[in-house]
Protein backbone atom coordinates (compact mmCIF):
# COMPACT_ATOMS: atom_id res chain seq x y z
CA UNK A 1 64.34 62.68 54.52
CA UNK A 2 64.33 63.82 50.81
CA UNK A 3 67.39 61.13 49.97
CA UNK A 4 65.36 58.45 52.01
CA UNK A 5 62.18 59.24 49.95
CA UNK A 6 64.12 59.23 46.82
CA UNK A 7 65.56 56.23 47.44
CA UNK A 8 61.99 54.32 48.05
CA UNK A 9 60.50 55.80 45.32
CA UNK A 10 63.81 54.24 43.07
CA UNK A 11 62.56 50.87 44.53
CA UNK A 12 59.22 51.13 43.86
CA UNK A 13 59.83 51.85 39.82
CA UNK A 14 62.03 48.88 39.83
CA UNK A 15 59.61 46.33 41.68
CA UNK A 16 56.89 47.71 38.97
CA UNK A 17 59.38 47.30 36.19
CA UNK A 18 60.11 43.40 37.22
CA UNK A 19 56.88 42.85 37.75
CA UNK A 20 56.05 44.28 34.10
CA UNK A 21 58.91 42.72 32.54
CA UNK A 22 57.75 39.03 34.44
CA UNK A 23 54.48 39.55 33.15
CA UNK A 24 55.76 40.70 29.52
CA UNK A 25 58.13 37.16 29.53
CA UNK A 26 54.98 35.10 30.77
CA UNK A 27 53.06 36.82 27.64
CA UNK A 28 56.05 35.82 25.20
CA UNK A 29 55.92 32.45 26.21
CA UNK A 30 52.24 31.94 26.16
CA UNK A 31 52.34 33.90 22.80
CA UNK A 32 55.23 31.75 21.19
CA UNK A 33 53.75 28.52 22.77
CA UNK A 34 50.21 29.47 20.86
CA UNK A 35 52.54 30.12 17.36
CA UNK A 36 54.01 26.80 17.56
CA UNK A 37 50.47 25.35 18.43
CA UNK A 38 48.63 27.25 15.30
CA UNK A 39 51.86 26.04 13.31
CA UNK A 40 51.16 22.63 14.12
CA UNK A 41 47.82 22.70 13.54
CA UNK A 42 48.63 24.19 9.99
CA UNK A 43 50.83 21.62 9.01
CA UNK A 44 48.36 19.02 10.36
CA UNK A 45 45.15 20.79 8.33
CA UNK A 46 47.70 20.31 5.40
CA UNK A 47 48.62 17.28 5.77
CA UNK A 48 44.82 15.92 6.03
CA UNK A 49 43.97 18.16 3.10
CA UNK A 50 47.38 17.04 0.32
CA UNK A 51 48.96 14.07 2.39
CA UNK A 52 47.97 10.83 2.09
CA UNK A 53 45.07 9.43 3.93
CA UNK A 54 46.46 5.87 5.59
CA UNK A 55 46.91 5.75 9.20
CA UNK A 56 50.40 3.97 8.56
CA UNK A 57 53.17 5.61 9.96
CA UNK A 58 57.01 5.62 9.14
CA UNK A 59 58.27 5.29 13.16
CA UNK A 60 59.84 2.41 13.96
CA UNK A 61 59.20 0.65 17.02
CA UNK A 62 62.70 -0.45 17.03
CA UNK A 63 63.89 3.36 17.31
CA UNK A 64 62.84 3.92 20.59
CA UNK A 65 63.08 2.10 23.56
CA UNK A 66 59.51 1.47 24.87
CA UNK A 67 60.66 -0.08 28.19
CA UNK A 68 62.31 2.75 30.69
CA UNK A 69 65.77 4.81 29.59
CA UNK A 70 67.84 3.85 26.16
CA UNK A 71 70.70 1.84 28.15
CA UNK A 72 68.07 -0.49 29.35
CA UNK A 73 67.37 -2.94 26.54
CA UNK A 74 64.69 -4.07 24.62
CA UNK A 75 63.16 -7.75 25.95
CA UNK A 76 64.32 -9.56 22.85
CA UNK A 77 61.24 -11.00 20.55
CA UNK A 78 60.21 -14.61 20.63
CA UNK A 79 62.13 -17.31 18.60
CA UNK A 80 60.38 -17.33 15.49
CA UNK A 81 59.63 -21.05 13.81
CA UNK A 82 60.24 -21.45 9.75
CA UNK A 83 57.88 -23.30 8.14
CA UNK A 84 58.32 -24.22 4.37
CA UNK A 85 54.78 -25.18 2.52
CA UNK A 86 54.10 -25.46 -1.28
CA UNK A 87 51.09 -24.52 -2.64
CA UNK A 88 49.56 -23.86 -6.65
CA UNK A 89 51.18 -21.20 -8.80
CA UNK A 90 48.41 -18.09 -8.87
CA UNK A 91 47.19 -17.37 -11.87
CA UNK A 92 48.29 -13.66 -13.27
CA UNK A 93 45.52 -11.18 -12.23
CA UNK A 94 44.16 -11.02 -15.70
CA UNK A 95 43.24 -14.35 -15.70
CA UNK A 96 41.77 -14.08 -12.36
CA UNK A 97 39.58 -11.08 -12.77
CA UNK A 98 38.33 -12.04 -15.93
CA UNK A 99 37.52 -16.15 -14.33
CA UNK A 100 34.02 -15.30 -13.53
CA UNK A 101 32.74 -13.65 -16.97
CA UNK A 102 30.93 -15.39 -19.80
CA UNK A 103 33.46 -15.95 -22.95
CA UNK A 104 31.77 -15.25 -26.53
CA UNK A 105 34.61 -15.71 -29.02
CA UNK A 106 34.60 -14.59 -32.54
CA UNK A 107 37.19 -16.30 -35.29
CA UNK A 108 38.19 -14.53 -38.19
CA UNK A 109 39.40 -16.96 -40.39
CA UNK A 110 40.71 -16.70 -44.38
CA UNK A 111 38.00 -18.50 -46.77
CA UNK A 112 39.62 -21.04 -48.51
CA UNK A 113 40.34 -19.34 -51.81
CA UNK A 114 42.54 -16.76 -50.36
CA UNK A 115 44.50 -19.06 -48.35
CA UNK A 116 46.79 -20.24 -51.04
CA UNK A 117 50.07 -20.40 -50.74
CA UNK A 118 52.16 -17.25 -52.55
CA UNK A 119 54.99 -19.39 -53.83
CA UNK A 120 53.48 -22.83 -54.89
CA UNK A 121 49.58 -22.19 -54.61
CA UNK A 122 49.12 -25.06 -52.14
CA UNK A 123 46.42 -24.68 -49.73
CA UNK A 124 48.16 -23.48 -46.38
CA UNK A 125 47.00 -25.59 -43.03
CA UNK A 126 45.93 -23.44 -40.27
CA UNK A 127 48.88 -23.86 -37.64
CA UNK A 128 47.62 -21.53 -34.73
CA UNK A 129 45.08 -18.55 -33.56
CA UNK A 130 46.57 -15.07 -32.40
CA UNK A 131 43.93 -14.40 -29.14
CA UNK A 132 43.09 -10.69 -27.78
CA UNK A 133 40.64 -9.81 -25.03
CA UNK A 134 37.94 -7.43 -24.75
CA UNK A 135 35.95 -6.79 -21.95
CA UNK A 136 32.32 -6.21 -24.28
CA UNK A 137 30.11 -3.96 -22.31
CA UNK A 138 26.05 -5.13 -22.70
CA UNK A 139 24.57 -1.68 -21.21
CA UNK A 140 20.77 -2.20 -19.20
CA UNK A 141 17.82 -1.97 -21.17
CA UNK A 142 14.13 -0.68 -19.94
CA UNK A 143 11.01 -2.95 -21.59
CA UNK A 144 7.58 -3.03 -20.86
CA UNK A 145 6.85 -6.62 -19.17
CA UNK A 146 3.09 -7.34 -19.76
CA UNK A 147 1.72 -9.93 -17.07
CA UNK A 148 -1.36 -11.66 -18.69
CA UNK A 149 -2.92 -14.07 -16.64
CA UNK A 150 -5.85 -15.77 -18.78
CA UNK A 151 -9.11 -16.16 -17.59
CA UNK A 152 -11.29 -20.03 -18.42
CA UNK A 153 -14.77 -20.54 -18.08
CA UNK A 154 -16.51 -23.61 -19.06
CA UNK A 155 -19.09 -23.75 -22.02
CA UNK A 156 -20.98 -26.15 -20.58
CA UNK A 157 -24.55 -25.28 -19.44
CA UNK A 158 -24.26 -24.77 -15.14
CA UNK A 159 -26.15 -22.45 -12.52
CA UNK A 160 -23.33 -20.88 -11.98
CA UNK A 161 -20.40 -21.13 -14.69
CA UNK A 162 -17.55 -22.15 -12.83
CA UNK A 163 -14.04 -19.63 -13.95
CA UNK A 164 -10.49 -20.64 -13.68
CA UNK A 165 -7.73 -17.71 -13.79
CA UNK A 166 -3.86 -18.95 -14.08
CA UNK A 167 -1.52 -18.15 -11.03
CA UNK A 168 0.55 -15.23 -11.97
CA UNK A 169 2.93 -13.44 -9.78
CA UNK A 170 1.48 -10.84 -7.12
CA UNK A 171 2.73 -7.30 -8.33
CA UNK A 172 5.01 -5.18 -5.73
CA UNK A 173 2.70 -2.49 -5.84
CA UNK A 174 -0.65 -2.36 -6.95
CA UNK A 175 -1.28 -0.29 -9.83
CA UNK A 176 2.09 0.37 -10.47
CA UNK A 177 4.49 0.10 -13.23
CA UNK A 178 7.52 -1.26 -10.54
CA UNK A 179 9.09 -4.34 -10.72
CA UNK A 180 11.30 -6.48 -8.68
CA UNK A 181 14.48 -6.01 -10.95
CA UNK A 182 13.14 -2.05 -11.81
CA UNK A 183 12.92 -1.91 -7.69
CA UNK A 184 16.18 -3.51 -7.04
CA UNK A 185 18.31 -1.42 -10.05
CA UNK A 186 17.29 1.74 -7.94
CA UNK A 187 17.97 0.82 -4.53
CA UNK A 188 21.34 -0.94 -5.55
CA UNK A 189 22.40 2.69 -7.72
CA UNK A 190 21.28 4.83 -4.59
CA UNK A 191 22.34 2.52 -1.82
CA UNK A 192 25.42 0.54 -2.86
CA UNK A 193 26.86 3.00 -5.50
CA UNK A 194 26.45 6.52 -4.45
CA UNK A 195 24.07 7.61 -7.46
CA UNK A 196 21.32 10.11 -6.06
CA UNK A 197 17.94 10.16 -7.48
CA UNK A 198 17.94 13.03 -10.04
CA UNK A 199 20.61 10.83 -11.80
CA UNK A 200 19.15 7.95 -11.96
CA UNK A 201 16.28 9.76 -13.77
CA UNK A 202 18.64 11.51 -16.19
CA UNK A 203 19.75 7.61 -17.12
CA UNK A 204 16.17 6.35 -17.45
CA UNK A 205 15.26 9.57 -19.94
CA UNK A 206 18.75 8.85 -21.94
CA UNK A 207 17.28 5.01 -22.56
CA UNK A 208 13.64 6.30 -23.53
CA UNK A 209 11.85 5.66 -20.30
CA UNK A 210 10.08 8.54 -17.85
CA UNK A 211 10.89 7.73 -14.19
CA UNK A 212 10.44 10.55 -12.08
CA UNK A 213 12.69 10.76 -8.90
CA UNK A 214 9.44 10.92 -6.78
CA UNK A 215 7.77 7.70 -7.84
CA UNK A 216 11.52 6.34 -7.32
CA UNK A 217 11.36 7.84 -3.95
CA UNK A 218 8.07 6.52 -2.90
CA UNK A 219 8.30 2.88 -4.48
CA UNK A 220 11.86 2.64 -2.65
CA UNK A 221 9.75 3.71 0.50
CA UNK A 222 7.13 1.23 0.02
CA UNK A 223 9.54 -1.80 -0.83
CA UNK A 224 11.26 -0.94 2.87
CA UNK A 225 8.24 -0.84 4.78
CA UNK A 226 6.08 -3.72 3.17
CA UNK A 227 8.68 -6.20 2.44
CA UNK A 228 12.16 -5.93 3.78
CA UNK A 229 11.94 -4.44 7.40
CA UNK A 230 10.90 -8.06 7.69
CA UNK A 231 14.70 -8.65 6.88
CA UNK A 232 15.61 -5.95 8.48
CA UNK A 233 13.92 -7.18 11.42
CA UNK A 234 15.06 -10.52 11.92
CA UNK A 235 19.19 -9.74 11.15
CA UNK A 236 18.98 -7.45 14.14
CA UNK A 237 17.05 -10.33 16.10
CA UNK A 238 19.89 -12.38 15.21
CA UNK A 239 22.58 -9.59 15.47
CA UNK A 240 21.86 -9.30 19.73
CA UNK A 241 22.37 -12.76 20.06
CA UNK A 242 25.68 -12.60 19.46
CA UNK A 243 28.60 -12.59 22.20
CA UNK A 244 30.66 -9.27 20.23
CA UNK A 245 29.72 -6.33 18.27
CA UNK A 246 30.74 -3.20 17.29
CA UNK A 247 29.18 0.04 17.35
CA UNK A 248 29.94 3.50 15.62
CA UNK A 249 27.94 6.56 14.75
CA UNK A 250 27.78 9.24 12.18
CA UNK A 251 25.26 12.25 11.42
CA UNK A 252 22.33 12.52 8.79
CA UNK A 253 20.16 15.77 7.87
CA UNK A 254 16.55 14.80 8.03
CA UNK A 255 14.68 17.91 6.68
CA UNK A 256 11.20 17.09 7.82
CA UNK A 257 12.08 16.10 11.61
CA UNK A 258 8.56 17.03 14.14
CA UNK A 259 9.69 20.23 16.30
CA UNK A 260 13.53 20.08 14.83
CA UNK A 261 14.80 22.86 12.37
CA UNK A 262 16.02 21.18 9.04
CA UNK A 263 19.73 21.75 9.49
CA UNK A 264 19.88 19.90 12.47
CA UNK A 265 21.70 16.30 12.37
CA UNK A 266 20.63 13.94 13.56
CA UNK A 267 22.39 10.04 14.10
CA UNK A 268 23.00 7.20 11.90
CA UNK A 269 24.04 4.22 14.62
CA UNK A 270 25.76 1.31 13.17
CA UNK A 271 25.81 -2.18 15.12
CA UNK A 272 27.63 -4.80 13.44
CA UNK A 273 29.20 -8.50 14.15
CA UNK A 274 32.78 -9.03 15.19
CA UNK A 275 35.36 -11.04 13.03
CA UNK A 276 34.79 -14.21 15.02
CA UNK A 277 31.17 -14.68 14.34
CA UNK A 278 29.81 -17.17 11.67
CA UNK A 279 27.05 -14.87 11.00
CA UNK A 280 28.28 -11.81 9.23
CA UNK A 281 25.45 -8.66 9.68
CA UNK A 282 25.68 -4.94 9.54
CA UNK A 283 22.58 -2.55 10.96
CA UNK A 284 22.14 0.66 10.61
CA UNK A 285 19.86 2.43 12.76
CA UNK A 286 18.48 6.20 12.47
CA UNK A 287 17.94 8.21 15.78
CA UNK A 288 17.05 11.72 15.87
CA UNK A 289 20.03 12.66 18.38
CA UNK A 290 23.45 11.14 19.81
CA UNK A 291 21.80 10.62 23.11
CA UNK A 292 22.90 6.95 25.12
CA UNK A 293 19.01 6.09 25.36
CA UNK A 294 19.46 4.98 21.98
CA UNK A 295 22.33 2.46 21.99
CA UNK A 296 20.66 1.44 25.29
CA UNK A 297 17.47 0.55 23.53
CA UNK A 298 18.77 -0.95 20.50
CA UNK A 299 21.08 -3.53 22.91
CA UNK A 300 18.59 -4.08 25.97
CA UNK A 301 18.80 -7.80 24.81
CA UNK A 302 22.51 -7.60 23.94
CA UNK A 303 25.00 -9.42 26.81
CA UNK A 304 28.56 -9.60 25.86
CA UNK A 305 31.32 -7.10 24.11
CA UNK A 306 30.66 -3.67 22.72
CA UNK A 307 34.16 -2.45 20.68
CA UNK A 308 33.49 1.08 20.07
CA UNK A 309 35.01 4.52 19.92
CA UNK A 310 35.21 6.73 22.87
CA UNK A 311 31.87 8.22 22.38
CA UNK A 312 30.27 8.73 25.81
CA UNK A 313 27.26 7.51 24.59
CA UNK A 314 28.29 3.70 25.41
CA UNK A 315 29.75 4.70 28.44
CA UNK A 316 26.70 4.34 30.32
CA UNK A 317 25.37 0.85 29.26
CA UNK A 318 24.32 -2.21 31.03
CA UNK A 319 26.71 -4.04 33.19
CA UNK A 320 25.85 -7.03 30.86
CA UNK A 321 27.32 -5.53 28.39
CA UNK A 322 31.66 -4.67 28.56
CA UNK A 323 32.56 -1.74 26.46
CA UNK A 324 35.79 -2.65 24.31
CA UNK A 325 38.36 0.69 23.24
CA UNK A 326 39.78 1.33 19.96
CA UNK A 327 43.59 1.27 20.26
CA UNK A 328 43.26 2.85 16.52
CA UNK A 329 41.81 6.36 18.31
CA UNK A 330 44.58 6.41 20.40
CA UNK A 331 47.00 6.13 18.04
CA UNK A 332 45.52 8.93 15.76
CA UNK A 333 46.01 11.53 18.73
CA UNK A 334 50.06 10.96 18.95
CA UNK A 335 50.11 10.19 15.23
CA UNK A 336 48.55 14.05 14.41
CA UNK A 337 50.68 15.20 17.68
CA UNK A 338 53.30 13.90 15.47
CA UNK A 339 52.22 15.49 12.22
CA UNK A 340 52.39 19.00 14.24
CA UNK A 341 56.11 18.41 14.53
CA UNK A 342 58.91 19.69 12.31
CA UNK A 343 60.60 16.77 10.41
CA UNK A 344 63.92 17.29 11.87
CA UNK A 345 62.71 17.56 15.23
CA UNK A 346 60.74 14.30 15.47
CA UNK A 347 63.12 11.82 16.12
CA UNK A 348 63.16 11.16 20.15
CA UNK A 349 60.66 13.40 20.67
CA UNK A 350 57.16 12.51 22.80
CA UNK A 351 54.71 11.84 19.61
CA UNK A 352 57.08 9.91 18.19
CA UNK A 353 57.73 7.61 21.30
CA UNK A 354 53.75 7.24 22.20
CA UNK A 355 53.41 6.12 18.28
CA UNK A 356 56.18 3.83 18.71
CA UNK A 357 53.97 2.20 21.95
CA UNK A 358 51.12 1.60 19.63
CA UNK A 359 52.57 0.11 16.84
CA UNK A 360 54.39 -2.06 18.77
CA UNK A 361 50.77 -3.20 20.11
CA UNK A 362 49.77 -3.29 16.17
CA UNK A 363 52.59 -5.08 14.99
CA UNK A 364 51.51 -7.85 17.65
CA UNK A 365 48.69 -8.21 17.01
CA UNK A 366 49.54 -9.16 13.43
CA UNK A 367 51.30 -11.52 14.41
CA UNK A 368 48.39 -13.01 16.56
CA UNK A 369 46.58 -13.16 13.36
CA UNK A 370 46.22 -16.85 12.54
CA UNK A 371 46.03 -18.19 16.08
CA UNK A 372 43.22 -19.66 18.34
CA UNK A 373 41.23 -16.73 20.64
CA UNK A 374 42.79 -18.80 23.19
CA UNK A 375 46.21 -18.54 22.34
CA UNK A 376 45.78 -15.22 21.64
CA UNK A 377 44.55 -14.41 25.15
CA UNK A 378 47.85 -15.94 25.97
CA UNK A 379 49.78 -13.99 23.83
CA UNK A 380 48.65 -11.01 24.57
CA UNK A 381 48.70 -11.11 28.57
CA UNK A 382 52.52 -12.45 27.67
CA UNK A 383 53.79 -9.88 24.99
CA UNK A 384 50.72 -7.57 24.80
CA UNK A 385 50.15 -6.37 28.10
CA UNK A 386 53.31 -5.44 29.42
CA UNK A 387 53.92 -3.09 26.34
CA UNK A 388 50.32 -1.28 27.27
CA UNK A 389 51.36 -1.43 31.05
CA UNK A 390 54.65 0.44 29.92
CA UNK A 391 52.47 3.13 27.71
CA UNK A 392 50.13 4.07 30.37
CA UNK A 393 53.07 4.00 33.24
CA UNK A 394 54.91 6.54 30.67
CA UNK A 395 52.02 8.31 29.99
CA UNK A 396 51.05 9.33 33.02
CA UNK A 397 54.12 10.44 34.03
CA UNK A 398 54.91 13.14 31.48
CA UNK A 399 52.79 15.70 33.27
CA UNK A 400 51.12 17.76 30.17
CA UNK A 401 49.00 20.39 30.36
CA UNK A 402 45.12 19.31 29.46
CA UNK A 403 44.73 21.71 26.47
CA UNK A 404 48.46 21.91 25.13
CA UNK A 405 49.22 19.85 22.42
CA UNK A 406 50.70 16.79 23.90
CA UNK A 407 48.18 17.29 26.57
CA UNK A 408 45.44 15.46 24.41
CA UNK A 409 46.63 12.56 23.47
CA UNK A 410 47.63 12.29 26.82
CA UNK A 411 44.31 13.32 28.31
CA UNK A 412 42.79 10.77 26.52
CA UNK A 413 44.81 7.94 26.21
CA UNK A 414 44.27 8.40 30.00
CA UNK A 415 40.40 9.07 30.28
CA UNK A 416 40.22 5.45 27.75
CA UNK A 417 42.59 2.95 29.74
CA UNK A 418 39.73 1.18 31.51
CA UNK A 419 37.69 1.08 27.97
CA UNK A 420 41.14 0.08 26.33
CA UNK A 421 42.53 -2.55 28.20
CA UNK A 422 39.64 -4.93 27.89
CA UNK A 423 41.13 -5.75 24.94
CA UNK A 424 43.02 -8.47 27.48
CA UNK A 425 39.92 -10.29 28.20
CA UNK A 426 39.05 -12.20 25.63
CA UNK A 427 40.91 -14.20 22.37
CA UNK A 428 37.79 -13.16 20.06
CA UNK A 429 38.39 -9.41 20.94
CA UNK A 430 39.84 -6.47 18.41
CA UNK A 431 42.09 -4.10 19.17
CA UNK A 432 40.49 -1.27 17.12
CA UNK A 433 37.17 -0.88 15.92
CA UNK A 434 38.34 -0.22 12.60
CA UNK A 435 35.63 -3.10 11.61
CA UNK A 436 32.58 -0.33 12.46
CA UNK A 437 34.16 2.12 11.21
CA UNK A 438 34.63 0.20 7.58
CA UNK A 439 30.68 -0.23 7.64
CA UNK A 440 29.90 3.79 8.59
CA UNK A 441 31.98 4.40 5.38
CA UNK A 442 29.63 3.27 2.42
CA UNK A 443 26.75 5.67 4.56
CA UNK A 444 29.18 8.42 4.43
CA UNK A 445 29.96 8.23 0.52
CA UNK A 446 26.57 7.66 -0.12
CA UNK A 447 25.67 10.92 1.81
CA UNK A 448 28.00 12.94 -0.08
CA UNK A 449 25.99 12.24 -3.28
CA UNK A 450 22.30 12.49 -1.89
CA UNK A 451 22.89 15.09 0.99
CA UNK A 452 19.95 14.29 3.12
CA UNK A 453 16.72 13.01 3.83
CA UNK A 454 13.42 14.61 2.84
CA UNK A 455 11.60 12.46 6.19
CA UNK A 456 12.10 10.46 9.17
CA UNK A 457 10.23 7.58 7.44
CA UNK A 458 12.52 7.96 4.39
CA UNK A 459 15.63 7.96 6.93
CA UNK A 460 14.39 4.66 8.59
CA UNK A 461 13.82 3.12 5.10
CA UNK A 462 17.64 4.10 4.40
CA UNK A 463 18.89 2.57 7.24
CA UNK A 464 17.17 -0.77 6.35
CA UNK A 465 17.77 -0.87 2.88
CA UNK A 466 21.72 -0.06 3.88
CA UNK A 467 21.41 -2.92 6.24
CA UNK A 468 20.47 -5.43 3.72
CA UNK A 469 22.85 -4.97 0.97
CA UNK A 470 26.01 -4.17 3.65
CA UNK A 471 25.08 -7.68 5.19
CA UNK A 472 24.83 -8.62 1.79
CA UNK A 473 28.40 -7.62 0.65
CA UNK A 474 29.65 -9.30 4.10
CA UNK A 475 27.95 -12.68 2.92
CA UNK A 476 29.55 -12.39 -0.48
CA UNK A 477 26.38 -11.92 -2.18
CA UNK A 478 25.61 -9.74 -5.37
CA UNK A 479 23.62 -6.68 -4.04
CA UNK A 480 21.47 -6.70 -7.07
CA UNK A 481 20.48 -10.57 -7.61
CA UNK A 482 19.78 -10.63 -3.92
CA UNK A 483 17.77 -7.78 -3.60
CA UNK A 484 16.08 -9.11 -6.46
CA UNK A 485 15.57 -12.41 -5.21
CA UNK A 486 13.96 -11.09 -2.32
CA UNK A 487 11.52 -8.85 -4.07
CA UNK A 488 10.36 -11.55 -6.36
CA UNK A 489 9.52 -13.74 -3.16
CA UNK A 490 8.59 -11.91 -0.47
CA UNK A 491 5.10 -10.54 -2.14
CA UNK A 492 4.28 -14.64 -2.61
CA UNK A 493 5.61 -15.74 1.18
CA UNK A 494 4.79 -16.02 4.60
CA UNK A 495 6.52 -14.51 7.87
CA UNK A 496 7.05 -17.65 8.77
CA UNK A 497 9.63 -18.81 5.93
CA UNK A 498 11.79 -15.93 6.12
CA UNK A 499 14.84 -17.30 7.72
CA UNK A 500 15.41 -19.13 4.19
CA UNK A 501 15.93 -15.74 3.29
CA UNK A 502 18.57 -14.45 5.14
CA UNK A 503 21.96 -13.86 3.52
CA UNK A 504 23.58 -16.88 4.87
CA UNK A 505 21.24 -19.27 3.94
CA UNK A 506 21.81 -22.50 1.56
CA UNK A 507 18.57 -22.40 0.01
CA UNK A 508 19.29 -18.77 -1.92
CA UNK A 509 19.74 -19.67 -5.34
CA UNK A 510 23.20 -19.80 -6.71
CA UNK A 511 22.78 -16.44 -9.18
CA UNK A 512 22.97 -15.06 -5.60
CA UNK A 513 26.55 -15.47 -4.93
CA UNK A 514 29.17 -13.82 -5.66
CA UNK A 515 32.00 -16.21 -7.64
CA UNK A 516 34.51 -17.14 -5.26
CA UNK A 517 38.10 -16.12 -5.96
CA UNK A 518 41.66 -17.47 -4.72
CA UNK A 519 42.48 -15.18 -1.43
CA UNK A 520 39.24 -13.82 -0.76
CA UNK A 521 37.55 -13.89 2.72
């Protein structure tokens, strides 16, 4: 009985030893799985942080076979067509940068007593000029504009002596020392380049004037609210009429928010026209939260395409309106997948075959640049969709874990196919929404400089002042002259006569416009 009992008890310390050793092993691997994870992410944190910031990646869709194994082949690309043209000899860039400035040349020349000749004393001919350029710098200058309308009364003997004053402009603000190009300097510094107030009021001091950042606050306040929501206004009347938009967010500290503590963020939404409009605007739109109601209020009107990210904010919308993915999203998760990865072991690996996919997609689309929307429609369902077909079949067939590293990109690319693939519906449709994100970025530098705002009413009057000069720029219009422009008239107009106002209109005077240049857009 002792040997039997002996015996059991040997077994039982060996079971528990397995079992302690399985569960060590299962440890080690869930430990060395998490250090190659945290490695990855290291080398991805600095990448973003020292690497380069372009979304461009060195795999080559020819390196991998997209299609099934690598002894099936590639489907070869179409036959592509040659097609000589001549056109003018561009200027060097010198000459084109500097086509749009005033010239004021200055000759030195030799007075006619000194230009004897050393040898014989004739009086040498002038043969040629030796030309340099200089860009001359006139830097802005603050003057006190006196408006003095005069006042006639008749000498004549009446009842009541009749008095004539002369028309003079209606000021911006009553009382006030602004004016429409003092008005339009500050908006155009804060708004367009990224200068916050307290500078601006530095640079007024340095050139002998007093400007305090709070009456520059205020006045850019009142300019929104009594004159350009107007704009503002009737570009977003004209924005949901349109058949394609797109649609990205990004946050904004209001300080002064009713029942919110000032660090929380709130939402700048942007809403902007597709590539294949005529009408080029950008909106901006401030919201207190991230929450779908807003999207859903600001396009109740809207029927048509939505390109966005995969926020699931627009994932709720009407059914008159079809939400469009961003292929460019997708790409980012395989492309930092990829990033995670040792350089020597990248080559065949997952990340490198799902990038492979996309710019394959990418590549097509370039090539599907200068065609029709309906030949692209064909294109793509020809050449387009059986690459995506062949991503998402691969995809979904890899098996990752949700929260391991290849199981995001995976997870997602999955969770976006239906949002994605619309992309095949329609000629006039992007594949990324790279086009919204371009507008979000002049917010985002801006809000590095100024950090916040002070109000809700101040937030609102950013987003409508950013929506005027972005549509601006998209119209090829100077930010300044226009903003100007509309200052000067829209204290001495009517509602009615705005739409001769709007940034695509003939009737803007030609100061307006920006000079147009060989290549440009």
């Amino acid at each position: 009985m002792e040997t039997i009992n002996a015996n059991s008890d040997f077994k039982q310390q060996i079971e528990t030893l397995n079992a302690r050793l399985a569960k060590q092993d299962g440890l080690i691997n869930e430990l060395e799985t998490l250090v190659k994870y945290y490695e990855g992410q290291l080398l991805l944190m600095k990448r973003r942080q020292f690497g380069v910031s372009s979304e461009k990646t060195d795999v080559d869709v020819r390196q991998i076979t997209l299609f099934g194994d690598a002894s099936e082949e590639v489907p070869p690309e179409p036959a592509i067509e040659e097609i000589t043209y001549k056109r003018k000899k561009r200027k060097g860039k010198r000459e084109e940068d500097l086509s749009g400035l005033p010239v004021e040349r200055i000759d030195y020349e030799l007075p006619e007593e000194e230009r004897g000749c050393p040898k014989c004393g004739k009086i040498m001919s002038d043969i040629g000029v030796d030309v340099r350029r200089e860009l001359k710098l006139i830097p802005a200058r603050v003057v006190v504009e006196e408006h003095a309308a005069h006042v006639y009364a008749c000498s004549g003997k009446h009842d009541i002596t009749p008095i004539i004053k002369a028309f003079a402009p209606k000021p911006l603000l009553s009382g006030s020392l602004l004016s429409p190009s003092l008005a339009a300097h500050i908006i155009v510094q804060k708004y367009s380049n990224g200068l916050p107030l307290y500078r601006l009021e530095k640079g007024f001091q340095y050139d002998g004037a007093v400007v305090s950042r709070q009456n520059m606050a205020g006045w850019v306040m009142k300019c929104a609210e009594l004159y350009l929501v107007g704009i503002y206004m009737l570009l977003k009347n004209f924005l949901v009429k349109e058949s394609t938009l797109h649609s990205d967010g990004t946050t904004i500290q209001v300080l002064r928010e009713a029942g919110r503590a000032a660090q929380s963020k709130s939402c700048e939404w942007v809403y902007r026209t597709s590539g294949c409009s005529e009408r080029k605007i950008v909106i901006y739109d401030y919201q207190e939260t991230k929450g779908q109601e807003h999207p859903q209020a600001f396009l109740k009107d809207f029927k048509g395409y939505l390109h966005t990210d995969g926020a699931q904010s627009y994932h709720n919308l009407p059914g008159d309106i079809v939400v469009v993915g961003c292929w460019s999203h997708v790409h980012r998760y395989w492309e930092n997948l990829l990033k995670t990865i040792p350089k020597e072991s990248r080559k065949g690996s997952d990340a490198e075959r799902g990038v492979a996919y996309i710019n394959q997609l990418f590549k097509l689309e370039r090539d599907f640049k200068d065609l029709s929307p309906e030949e692209r429609y064909k294109e793509r369902l020809e050449r387009s969709k059986p690459v995506s077909d062949a991503f998402f079949d691969w995809v979904s067939k890899l098996g990752a874990l949700p929260k391991s590293p290849l199981g995001k990109p995976v997870s997602y690319a999955l969770s976006q196919r239906v949002y994605l693939e619309n992309v095949f519906l329609d000629g006039r449709l992007e594949i990324s929404n790279n086009r919204a994100e371009r507008s979000v970025k002049p917010f985002v530098m801006g809000r590095k400089a100024w950090l916040f705002s002070c109000t809700p009413e101040g937030a609102y009057a950013s987003s409508v002042l950013y929506s005027i000069i972005e549509t601006a720029k998209e119209n090829h219009l100077h930010p300044y002259q226009y903003i100007k422009f509309l200052l000067e008239t829209l204290p001495n107009t009517t509602s009615g006569t705005l739409d001769a106002l709007l940034p695509w209109s003939d009737s803007l005077p030609a100061y307006c416009r920006l000079a147009a240049k060989e290549g440009r857009d």
